[in-house]
PDB file of N, CA and C in Angstrom:
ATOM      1  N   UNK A   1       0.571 -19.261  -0.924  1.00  0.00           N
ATOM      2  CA  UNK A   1       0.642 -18.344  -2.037  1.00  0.00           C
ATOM      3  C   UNK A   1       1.839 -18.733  -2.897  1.00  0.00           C
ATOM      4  N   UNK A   2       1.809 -19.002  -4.273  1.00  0.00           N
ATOM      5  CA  UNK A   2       2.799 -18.957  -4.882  1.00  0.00           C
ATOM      6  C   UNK A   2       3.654 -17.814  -5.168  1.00  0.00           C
ATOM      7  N   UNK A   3       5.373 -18.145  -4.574  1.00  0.00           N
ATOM      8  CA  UNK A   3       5.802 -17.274  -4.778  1.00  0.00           C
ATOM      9  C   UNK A   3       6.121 -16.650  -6.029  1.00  0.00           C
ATOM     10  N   UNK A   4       6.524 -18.055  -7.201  1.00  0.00           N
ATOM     11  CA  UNK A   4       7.015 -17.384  -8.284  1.00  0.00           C
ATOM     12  C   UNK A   4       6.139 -17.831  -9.291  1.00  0.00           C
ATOM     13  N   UNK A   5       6.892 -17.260 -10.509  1.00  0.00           N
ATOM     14  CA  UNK A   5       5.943 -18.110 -11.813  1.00  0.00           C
ATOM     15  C   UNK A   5       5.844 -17.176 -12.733  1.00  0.00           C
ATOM     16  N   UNK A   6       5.843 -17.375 -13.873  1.00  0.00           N
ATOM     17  CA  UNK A   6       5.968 -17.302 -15.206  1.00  0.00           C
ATOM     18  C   UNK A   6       4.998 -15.760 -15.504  1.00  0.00           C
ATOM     19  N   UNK A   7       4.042 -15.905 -14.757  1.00  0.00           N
ATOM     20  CA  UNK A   7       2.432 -15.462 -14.861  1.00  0.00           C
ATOM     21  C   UNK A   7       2.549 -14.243 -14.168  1.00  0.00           C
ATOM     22  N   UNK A   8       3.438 -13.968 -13.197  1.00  0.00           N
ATOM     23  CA  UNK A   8       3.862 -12.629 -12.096  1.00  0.00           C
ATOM     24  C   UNK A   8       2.640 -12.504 -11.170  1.00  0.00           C
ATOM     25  N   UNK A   9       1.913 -13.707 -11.017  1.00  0.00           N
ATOM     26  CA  UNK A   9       0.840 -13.329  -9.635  1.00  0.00           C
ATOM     27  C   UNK A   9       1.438 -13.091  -8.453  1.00  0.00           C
ATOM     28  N   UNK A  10       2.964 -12.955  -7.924  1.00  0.00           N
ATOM     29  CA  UNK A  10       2.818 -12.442  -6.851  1.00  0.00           C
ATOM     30  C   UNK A  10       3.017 -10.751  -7.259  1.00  0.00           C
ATOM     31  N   UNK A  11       3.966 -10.554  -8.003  1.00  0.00           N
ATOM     32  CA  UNK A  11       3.458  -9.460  -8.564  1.00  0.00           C
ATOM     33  C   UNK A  11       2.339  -8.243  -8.174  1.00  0.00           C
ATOM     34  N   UNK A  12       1.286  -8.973  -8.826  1.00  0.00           N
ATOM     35  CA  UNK A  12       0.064  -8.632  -9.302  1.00  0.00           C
ATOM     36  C   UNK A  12      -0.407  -8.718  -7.860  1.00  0.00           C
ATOM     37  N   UNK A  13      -0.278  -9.416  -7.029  1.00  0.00           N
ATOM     38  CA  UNK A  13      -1.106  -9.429  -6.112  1.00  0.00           C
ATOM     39  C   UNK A  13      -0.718  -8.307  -5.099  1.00  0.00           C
ATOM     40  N   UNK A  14       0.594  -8.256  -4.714  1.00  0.00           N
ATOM     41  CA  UNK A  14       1.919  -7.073  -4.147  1.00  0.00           C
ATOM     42  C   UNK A  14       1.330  -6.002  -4.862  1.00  0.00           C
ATOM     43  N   UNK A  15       1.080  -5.573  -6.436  1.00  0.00           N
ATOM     44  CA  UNK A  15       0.125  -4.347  -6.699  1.00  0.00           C
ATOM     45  C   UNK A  15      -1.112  -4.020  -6.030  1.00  0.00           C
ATOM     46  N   UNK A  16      -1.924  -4.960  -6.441  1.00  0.00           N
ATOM     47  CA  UNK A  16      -2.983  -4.909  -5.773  1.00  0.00           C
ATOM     48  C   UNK A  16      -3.288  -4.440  -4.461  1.00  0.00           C
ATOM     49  N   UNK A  17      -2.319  -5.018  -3.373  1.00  0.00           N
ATOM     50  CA  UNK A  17      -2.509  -4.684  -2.073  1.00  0.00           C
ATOM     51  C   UNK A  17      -2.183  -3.432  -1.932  1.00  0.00           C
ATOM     52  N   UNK A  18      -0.936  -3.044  -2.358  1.00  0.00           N
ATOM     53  CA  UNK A  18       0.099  -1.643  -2.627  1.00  0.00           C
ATOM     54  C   UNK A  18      -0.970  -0.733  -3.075  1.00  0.00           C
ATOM     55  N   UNK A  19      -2.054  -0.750  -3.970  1.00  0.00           N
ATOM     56  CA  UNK A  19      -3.356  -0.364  -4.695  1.00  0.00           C
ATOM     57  C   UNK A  19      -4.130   0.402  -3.489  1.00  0.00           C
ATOM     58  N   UNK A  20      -4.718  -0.694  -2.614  1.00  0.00           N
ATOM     59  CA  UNK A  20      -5.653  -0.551  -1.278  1.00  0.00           C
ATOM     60  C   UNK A  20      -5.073   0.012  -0.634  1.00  0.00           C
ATOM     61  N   UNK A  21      -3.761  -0.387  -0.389  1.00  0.00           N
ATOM     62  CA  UNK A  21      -3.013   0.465   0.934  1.00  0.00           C
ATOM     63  C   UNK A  21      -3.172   2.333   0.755  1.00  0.00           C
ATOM     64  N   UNK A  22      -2.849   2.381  -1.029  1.00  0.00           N
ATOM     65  CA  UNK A  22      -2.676   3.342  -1.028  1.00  0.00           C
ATOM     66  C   UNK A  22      -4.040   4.717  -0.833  1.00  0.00           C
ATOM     67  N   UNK A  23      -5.284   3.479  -1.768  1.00  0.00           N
ATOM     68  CA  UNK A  23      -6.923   4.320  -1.379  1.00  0.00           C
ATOM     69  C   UNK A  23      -7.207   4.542   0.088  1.00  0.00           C
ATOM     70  N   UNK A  24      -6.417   3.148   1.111  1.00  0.00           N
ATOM     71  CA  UNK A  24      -7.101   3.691   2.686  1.00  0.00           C
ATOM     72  C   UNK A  24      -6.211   5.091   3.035  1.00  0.00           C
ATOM     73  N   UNK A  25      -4.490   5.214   2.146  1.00  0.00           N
ATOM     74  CA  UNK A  25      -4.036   6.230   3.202  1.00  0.00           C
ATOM     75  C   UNK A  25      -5.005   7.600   2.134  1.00  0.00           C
ATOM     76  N   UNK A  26      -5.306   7.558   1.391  1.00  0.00           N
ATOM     77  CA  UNK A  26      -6.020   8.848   0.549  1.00  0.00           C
ATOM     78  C   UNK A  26      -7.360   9.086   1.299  1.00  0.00           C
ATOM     79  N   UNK A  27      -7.735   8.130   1.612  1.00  0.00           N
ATOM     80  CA  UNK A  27      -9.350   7.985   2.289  1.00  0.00           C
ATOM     81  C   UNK A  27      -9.193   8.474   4.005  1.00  0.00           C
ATOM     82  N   UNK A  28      -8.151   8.088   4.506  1.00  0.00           N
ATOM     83  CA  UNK A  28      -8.086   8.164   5.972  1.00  0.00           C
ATOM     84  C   UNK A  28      -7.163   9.159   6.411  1.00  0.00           C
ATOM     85  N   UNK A  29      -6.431   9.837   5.395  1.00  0.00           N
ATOM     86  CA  UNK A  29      -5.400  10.732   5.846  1.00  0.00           C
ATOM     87  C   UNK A  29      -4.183  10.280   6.630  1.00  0.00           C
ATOM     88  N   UNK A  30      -3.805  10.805   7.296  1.00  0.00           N
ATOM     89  CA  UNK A  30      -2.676  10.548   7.907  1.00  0.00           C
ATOM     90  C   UNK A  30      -3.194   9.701   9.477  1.00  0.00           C
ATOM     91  N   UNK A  31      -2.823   8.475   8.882  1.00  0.00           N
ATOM     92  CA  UNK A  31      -2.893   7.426  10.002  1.00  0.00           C
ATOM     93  C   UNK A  31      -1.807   6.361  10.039  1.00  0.00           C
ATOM     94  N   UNK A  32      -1.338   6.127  11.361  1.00  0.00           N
ATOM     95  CA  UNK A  32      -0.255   5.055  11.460  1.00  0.00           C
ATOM     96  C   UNK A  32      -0.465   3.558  10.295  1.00  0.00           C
ATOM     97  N   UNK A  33       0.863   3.419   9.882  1.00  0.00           N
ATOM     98  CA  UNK A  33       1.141   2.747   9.043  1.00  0.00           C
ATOM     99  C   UNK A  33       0.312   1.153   9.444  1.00  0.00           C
ATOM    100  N   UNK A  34       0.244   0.769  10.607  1.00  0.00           N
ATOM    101  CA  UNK A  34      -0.274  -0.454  11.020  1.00  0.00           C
ATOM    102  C   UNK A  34      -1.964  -0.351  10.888  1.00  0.00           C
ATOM    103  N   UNK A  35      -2.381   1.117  11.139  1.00  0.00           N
ATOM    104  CA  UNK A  35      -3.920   0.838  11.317  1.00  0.00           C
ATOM    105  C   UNK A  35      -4.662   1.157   9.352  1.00  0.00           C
ATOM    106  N   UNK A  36      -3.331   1.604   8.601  1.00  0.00           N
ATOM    107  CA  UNK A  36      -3.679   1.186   7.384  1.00  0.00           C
ATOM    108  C   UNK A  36      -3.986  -0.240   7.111  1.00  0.00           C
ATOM    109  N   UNK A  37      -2.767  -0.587   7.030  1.00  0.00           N
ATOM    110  CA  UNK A  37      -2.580  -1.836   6.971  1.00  0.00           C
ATOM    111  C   UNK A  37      -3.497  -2.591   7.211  1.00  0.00           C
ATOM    112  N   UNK A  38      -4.262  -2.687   8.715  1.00  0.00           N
ATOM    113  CA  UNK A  38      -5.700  -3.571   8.740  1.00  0.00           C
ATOM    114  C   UNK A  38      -6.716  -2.806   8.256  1.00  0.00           C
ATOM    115  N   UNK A  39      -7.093  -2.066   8.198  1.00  0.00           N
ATOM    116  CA  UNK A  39      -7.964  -1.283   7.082  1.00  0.00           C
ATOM    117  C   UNK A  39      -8.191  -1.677   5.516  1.00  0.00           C
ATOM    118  N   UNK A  40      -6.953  -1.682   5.211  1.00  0.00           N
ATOM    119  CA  UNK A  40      -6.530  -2.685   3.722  1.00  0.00           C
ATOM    120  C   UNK A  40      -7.178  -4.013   3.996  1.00  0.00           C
ATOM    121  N   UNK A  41      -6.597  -4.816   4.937  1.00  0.00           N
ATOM    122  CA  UNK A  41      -6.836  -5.917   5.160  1.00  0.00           C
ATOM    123  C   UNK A  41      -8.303  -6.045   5.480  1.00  0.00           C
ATOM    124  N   UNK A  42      -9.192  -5.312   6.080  1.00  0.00           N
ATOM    125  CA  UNK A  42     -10.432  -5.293   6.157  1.00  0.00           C
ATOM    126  C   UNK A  42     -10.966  -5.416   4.721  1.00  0.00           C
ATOM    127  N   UNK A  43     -10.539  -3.890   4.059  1.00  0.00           N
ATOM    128  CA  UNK A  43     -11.326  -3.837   2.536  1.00  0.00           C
ATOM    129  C   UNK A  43     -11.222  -5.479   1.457  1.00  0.00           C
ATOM    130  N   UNK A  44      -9.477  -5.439   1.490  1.00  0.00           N
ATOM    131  CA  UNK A  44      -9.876  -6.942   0.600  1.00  0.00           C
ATOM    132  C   UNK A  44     -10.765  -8.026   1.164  1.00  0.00           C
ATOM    133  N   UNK A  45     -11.016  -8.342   2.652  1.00  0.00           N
ATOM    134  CA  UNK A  45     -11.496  -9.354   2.679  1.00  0.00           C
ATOM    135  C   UNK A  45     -13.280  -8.990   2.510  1.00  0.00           C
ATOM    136  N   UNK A  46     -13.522  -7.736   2.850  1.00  0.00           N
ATOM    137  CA  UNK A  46     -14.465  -7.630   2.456  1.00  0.00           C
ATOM    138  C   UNK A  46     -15.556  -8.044   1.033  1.00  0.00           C
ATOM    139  N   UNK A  47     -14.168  -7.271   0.512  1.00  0.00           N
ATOM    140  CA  UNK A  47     -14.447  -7.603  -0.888  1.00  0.00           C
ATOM    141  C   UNK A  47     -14.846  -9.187  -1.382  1.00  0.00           C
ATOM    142  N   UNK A  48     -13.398  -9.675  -1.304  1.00  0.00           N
ATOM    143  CA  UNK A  48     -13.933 -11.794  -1.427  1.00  0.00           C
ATOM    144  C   UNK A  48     -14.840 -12.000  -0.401  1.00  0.00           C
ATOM    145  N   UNK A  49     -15.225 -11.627   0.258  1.00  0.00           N
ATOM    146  CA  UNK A  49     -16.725 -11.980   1.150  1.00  0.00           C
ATOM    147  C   UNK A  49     -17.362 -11.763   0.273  1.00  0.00           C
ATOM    148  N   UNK A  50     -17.887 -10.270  -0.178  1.00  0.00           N
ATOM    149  CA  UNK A  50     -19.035 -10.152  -0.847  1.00  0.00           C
ATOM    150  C   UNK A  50     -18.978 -10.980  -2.213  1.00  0.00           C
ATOM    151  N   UNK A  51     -17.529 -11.468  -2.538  1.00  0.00           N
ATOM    152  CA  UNK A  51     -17.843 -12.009  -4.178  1.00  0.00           C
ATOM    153  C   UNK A  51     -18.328 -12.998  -3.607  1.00  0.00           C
ATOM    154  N   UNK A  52     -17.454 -14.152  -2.753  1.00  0.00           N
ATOM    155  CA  UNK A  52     -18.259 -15.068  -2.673  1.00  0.00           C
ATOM    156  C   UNK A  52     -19.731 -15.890  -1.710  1.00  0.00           C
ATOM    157  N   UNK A  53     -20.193 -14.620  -1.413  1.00  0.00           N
ATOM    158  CA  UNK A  53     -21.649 -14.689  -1.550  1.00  0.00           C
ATOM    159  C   UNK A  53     -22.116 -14.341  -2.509  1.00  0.00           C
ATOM    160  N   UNK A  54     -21.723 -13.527  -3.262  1.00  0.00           N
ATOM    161  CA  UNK A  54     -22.201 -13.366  -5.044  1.00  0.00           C
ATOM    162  C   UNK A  54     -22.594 -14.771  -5.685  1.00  0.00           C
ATOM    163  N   UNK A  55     -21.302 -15.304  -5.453  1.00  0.00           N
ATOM    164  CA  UNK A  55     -21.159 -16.285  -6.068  1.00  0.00           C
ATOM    165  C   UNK A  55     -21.615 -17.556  -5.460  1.00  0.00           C
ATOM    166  N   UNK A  56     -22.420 -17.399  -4.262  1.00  0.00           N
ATOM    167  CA  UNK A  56     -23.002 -18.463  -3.534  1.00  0.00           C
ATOM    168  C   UNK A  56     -22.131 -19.498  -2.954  1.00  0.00           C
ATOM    169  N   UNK A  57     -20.451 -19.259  -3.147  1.00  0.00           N
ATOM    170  CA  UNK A  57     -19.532 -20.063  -2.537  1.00  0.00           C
ATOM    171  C   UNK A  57     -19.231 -20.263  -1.230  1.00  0.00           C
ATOM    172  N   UNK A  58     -20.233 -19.486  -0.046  1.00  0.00           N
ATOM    173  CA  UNK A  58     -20.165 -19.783   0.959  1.00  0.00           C
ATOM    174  C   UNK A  58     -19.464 -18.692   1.973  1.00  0.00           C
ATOM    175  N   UNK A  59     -20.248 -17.732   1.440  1.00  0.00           N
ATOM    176  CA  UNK A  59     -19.644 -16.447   2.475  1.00  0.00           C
ATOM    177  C   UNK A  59     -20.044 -16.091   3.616  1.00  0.00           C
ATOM    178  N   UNK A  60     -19.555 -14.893   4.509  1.00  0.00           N
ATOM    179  CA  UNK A  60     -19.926 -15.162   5.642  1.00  0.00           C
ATOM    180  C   UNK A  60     -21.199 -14.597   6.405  1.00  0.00           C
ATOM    181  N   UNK A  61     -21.722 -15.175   7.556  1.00  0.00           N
ATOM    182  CA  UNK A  61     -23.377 -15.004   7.720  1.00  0.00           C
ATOM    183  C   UNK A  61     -22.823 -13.402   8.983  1.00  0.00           C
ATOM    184  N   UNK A  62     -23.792 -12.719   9.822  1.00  0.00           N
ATOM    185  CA  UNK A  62     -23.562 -11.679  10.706  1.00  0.00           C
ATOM    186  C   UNK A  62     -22.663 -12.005  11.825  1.00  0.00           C
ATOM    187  N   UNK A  63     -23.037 -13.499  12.092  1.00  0.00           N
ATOM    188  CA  UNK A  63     -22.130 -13.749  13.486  1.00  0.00           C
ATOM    189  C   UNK A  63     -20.976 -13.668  12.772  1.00  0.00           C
ATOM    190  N   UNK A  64     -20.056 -13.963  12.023  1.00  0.00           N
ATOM    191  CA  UNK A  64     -19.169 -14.054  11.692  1.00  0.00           C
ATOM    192  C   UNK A  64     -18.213 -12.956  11.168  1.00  0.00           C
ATOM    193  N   UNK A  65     -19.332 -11.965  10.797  1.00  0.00           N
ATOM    194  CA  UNK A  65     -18.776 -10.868  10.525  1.00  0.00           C
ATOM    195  C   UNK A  65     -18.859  -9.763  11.817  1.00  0.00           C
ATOM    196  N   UNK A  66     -19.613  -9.981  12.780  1.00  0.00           N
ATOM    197  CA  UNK A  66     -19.382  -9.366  14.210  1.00  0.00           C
ATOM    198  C   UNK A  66     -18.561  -9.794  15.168  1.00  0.00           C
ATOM    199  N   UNK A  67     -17.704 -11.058  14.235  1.00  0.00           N
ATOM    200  CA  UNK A  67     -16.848 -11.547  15.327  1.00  0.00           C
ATOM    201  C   UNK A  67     -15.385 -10.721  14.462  1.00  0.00           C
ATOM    202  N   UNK A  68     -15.167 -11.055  13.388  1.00  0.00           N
ATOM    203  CA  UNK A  68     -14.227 -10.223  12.519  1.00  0.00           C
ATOM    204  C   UNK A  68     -13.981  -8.518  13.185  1.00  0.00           C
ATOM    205  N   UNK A  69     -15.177  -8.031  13.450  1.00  0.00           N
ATOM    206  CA  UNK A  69     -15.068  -6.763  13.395  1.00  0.00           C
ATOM    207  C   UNK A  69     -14.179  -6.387  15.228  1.00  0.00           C
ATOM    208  N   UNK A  70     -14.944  -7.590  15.884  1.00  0.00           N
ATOM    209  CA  UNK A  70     -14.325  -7.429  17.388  1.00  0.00           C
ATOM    210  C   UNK A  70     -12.562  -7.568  17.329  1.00  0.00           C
ATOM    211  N   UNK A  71     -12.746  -8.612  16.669  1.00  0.00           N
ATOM    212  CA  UNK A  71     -11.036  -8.777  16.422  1.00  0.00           C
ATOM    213  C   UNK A  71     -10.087  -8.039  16.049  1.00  0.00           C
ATOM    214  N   UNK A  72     -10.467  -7.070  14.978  1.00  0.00           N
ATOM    215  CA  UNK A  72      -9.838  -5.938  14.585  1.00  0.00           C
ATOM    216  C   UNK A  72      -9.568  -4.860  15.550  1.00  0.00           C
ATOM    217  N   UNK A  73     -11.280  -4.355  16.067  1.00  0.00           N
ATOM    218  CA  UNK A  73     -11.145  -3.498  17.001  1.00  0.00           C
ATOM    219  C   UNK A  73     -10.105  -3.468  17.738  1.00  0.00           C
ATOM    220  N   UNK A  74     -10.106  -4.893  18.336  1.00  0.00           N
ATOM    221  CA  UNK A  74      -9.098  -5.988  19.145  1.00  0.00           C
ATOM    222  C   UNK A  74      -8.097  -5.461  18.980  1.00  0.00           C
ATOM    223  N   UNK A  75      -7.238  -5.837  17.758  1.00  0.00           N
ATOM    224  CA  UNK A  75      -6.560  -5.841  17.238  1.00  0.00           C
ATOM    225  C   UNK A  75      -5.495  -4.207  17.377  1.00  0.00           C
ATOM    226  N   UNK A  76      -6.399  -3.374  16.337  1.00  0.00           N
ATOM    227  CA  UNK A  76      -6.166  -2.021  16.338  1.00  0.00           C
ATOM    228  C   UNK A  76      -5.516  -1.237  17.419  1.00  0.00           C
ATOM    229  N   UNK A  77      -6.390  -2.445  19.256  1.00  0.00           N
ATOM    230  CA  UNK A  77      -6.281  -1.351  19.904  1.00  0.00           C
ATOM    231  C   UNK A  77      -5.314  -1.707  20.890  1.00  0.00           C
ATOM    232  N   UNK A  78      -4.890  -3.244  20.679  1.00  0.00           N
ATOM    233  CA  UNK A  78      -3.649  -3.726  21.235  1.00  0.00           C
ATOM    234  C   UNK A  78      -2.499  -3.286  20.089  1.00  0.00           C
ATOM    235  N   UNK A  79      -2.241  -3.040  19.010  1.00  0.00           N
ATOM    236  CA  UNK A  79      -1.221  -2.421  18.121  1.00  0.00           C
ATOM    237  C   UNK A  79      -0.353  -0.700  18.659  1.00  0.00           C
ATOM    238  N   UNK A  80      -2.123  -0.074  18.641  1.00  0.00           N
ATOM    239  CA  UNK A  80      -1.963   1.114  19.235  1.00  0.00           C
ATOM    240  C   UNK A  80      -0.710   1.283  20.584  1.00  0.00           C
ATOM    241  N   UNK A  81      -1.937   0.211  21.927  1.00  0.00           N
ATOM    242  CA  UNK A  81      -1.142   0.513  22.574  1.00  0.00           C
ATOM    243  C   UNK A  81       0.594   0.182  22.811  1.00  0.00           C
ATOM    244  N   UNK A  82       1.174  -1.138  21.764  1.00  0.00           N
ATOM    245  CA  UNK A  82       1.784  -1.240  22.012  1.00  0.00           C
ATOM    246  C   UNK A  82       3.376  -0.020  21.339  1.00  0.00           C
ATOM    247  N   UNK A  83       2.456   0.511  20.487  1.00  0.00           N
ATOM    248  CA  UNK A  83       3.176   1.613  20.113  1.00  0.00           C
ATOM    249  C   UNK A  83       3.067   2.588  20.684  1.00  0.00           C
ATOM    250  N   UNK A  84       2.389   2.918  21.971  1.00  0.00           N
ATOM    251  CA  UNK A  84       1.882   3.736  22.840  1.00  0.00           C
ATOM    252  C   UNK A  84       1.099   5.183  22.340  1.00  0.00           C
ATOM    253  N   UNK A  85       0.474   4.489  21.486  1.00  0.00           N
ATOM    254  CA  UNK A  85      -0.526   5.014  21.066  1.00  0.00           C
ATOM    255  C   UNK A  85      -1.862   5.454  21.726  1.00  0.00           C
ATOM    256  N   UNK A  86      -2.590   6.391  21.879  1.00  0.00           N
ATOM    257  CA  UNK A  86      -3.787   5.916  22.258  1.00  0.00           C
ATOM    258  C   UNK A  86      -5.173   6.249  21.215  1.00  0.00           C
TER     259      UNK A  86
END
């Protein structure tokens, strides 16, 4: 990622995310700051998935997106516990 530049894409991109973060905590209520966070991270990639199968650039087929989803789960539920969460 470029950090700097004339153009302010990191900027723009730091909005953007700051953007999502802020629709999952409006959408999900009060949830730990980490399981936003991949939530966000779910929605954008969702998103460039679906563009680029829009765009026929090679997005991703079911296995790939049932492996994504395990990982998170994954993910979510090793975060949890390590915050001793359950």
């Amino acid at each position: 990622m470029r950090a700097s530049g004339a153009d302010g894409y990191l900027e723009r991109v730091a909005r953007y995310v700051d953007g999502v973060l802020s629709q999952m905590a409006g959408h999900f209520g009060n949830q730990p700051s980490h399981r936003l966070a991949i939530m966000a991270a779910m929605q954008i990639a969702d998103s460039l998935f679906q563009e680029m199968e829009r765009k026929g650039t090679g997005g991703v087929g079911d296995v790939e997106t049932r492996n994504v989803e395990e990982l998170l789960t994954r993910l979510i539920a090793e975060s949890d516990s390590l915050l001793g969460k359950s």
